[in-house]
N, C-alpha and C. Protein backbone atom coordinates (compact mmCIF):
# COMPACT_ATOMS: atom_id res chain seq x y z
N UNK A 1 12.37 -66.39 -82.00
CA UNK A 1 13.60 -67.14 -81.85
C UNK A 1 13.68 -67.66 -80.43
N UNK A 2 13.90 -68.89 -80.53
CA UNK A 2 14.29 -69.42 -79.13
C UNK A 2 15.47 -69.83 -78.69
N UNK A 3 16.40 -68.58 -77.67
CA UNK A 3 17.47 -68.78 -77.15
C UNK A 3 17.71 -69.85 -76.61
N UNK A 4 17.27 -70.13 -75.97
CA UNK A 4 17.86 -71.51 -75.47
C UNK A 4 18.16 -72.69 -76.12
N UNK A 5 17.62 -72.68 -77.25
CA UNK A 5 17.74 -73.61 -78.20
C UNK A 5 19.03 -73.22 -79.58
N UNK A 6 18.86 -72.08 -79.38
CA UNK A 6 19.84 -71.67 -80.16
C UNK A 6 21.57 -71.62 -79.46
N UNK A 7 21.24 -71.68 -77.99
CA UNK A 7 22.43 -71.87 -77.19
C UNK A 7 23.24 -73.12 -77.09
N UNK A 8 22.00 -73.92 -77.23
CA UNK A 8 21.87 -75.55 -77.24
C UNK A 8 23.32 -76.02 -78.77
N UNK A 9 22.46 -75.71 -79.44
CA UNK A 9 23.02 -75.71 -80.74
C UNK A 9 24.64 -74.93 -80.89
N UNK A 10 24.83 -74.37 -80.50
CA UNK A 10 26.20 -73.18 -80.01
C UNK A 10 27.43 -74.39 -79.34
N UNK A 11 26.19 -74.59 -78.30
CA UNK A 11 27.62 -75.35 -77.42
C UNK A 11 27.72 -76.86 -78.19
N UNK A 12 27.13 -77.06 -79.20
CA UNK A 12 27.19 -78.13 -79.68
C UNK A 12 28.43 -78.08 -80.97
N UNK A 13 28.84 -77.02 -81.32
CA UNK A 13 29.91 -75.87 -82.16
C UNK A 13 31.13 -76.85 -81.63
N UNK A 14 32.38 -76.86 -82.25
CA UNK A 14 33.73 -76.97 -81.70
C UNK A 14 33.96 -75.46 -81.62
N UNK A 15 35.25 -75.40 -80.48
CA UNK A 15 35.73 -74.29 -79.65
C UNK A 15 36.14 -72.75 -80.59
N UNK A 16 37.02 -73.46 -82.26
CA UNK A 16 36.94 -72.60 -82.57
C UNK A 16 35.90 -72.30 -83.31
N UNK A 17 34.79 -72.91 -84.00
CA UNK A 17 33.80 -72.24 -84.45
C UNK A 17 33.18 -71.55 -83.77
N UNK A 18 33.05 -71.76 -82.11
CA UNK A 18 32.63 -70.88 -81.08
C UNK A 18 33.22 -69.47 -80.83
N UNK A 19 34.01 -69.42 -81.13
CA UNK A 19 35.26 -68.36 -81.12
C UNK A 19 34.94 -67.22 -82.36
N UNK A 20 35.00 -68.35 -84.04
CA UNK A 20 34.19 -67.70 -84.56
C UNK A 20 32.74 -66.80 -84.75
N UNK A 21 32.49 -67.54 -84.08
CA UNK A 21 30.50 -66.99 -83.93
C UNK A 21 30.85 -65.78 -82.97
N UNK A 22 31.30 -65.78 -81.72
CA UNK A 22 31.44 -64.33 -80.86
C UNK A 22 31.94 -63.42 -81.55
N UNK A 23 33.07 -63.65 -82.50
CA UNK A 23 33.66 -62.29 -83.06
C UNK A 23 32.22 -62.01 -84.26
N UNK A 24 32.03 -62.68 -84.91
CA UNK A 24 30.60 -62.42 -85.88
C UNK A 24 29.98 -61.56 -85.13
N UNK A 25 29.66 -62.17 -83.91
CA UNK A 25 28.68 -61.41 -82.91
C UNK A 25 29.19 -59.74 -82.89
N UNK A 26 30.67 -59.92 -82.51
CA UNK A 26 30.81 -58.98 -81.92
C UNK A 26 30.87 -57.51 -82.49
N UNK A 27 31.22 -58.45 -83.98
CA UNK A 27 31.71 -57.13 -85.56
C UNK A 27 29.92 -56.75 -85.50
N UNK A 28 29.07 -57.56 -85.54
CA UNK A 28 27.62 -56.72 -85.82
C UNK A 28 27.24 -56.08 -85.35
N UNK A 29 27.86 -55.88 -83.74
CA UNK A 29 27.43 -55.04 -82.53
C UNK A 29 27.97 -53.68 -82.66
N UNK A 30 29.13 -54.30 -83.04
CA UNK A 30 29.75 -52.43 -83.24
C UNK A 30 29.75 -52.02 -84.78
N UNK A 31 28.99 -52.80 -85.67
CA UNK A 31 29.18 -52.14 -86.58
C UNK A 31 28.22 -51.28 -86.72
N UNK A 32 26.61 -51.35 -85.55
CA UNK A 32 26.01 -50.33 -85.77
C UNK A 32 26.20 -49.45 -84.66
N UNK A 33 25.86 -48.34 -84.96
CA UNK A 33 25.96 -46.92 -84.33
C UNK A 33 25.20 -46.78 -83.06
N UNK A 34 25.28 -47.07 -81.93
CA UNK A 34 24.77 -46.54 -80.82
C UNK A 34 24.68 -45.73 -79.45
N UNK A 35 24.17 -44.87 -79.34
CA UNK A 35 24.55 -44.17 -77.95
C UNK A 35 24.69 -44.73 -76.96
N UNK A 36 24.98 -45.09 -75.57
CA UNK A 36 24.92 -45.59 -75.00
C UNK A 36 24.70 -44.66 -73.06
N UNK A 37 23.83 -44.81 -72.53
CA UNK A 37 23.56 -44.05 -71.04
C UNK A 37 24.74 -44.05 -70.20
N UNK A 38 25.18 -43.20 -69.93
CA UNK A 38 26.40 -43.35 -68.93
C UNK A 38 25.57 -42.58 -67.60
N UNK A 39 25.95 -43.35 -66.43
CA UNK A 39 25.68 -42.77 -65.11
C UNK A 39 26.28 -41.29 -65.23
N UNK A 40 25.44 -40.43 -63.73
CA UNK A 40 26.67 -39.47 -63.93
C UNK A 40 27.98 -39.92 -63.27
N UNK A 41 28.18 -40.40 -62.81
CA UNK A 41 29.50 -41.01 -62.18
C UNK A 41 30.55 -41.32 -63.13
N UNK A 42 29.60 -42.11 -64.45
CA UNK A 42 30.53 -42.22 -65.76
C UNK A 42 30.89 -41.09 -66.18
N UNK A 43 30.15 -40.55 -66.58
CA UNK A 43 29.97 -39.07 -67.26
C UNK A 43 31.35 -38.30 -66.39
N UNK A 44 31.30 -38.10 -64.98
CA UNK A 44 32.17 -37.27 -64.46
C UNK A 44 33.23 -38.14 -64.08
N UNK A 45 34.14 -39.02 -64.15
CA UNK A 45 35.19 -39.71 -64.45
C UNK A 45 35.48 -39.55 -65.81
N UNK A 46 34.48 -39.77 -66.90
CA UNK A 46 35.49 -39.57 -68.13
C UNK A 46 35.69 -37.94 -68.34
N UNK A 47 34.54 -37.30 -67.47
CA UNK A 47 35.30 -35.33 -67.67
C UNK A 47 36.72 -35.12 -67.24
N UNK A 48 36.76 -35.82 -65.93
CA UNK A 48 38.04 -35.78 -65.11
C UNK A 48 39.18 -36.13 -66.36
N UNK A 49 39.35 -37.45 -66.51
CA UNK A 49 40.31 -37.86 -67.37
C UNK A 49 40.34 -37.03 -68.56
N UNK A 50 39.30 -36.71 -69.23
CA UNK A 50 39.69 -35.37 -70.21
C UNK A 50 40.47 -34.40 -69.97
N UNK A 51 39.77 -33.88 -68.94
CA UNK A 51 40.28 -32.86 -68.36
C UNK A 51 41.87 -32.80 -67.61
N UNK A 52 42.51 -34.00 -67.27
CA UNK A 52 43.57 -34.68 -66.89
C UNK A 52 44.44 -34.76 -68.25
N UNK A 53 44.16 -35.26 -69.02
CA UNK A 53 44.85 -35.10 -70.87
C UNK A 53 45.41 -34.03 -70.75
N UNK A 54 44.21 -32.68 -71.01
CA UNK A 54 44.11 -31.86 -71.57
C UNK A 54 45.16 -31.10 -70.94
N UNK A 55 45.65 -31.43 -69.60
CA UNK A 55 46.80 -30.54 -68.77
C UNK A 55 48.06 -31.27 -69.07
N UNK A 56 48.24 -32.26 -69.32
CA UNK A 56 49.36 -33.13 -69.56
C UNK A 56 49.57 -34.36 -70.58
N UNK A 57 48.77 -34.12 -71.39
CA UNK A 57 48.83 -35.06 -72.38
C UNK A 57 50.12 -36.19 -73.04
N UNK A 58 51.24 -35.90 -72.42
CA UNK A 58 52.36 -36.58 -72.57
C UNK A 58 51.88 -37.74 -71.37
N UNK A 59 51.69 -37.38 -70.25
CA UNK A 59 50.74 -38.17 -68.88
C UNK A 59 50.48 -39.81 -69.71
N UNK A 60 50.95 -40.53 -70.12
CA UNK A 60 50.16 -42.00 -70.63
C UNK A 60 50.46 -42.70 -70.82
N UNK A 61 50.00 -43.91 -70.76
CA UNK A 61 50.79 -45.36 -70.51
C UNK A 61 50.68 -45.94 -72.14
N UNK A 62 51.70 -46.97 -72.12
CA UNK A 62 51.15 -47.19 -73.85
C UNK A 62 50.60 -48.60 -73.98
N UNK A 63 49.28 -49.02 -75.06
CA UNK A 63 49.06 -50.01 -74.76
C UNK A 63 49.86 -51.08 -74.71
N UNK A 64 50.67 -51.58 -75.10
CA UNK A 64 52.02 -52.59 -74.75
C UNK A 64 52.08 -52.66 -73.14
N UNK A 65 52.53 -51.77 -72.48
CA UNK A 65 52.70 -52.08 -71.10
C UNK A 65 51.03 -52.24 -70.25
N UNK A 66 49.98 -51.74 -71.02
CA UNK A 66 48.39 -52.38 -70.41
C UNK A 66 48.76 -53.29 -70.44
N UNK A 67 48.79 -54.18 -71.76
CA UNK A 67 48.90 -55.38 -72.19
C UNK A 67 49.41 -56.10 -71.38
N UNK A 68 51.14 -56.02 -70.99
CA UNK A 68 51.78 -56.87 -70.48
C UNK A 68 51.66 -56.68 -69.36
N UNK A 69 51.18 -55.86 -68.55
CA UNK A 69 50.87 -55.88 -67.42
C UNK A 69 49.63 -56.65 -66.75
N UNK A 70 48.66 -56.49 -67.88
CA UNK A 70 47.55 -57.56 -67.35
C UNK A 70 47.70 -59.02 -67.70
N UNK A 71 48.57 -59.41 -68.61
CA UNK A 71 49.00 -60.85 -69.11
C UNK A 71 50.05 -61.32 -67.74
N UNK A 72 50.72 -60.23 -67.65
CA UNK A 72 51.52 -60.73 -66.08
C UNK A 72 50.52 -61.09 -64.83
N UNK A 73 49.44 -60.49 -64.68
CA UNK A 73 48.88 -60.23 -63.77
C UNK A 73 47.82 -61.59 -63.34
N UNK A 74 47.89 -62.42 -65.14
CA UNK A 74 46.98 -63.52 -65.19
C UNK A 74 48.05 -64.64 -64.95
N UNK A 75 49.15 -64.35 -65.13
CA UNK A 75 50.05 -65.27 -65.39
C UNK A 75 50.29 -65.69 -66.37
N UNK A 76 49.82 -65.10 -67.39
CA UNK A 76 50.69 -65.35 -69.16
C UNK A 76 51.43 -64.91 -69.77
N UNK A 77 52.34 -65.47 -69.85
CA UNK A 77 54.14 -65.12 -70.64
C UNK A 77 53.60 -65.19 -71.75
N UNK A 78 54.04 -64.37 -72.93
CA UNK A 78 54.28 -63.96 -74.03
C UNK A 78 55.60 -64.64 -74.93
């Protein structure tokens, strides 16, 4: 297969068929099962935050305010 040619062809797509094709992309990616290498740095940040739960689990933001906080942050009103 030749990417570049197949990229070619992509951007030649209107915006939402482009839109379409990434989510295609994206459902096949996670629909299979993979491990994935975490540094230890990853590894011991997500122990921490476990371990952070596990003492206070009420402790948490809800996604709504992620949300609107990073849509504020881009400058997009809802």
């Amino acid at each position: 297969m030749d990417l570049s040619t197949t990229l070619l062809q992509v951007k030649a797509l209107t915006i939402d068929d482009r839109i379409w094709l990434v989510q295609a992309i994206w459902d096949s990616i996670s629909a299979e099962p993979r491990q994935f290498d975490l540094t230890e740095a990853q590894r011991q940040e997500l122990l921490g935050r476990l371990a952070a739960h596990k003492v206070d689990p009420q402790a948490v933001v809800s996604w709504d305010y992620v949300k609107s906080q990073a849509l504020s942050r881009a400058g997009i009103h809802e």
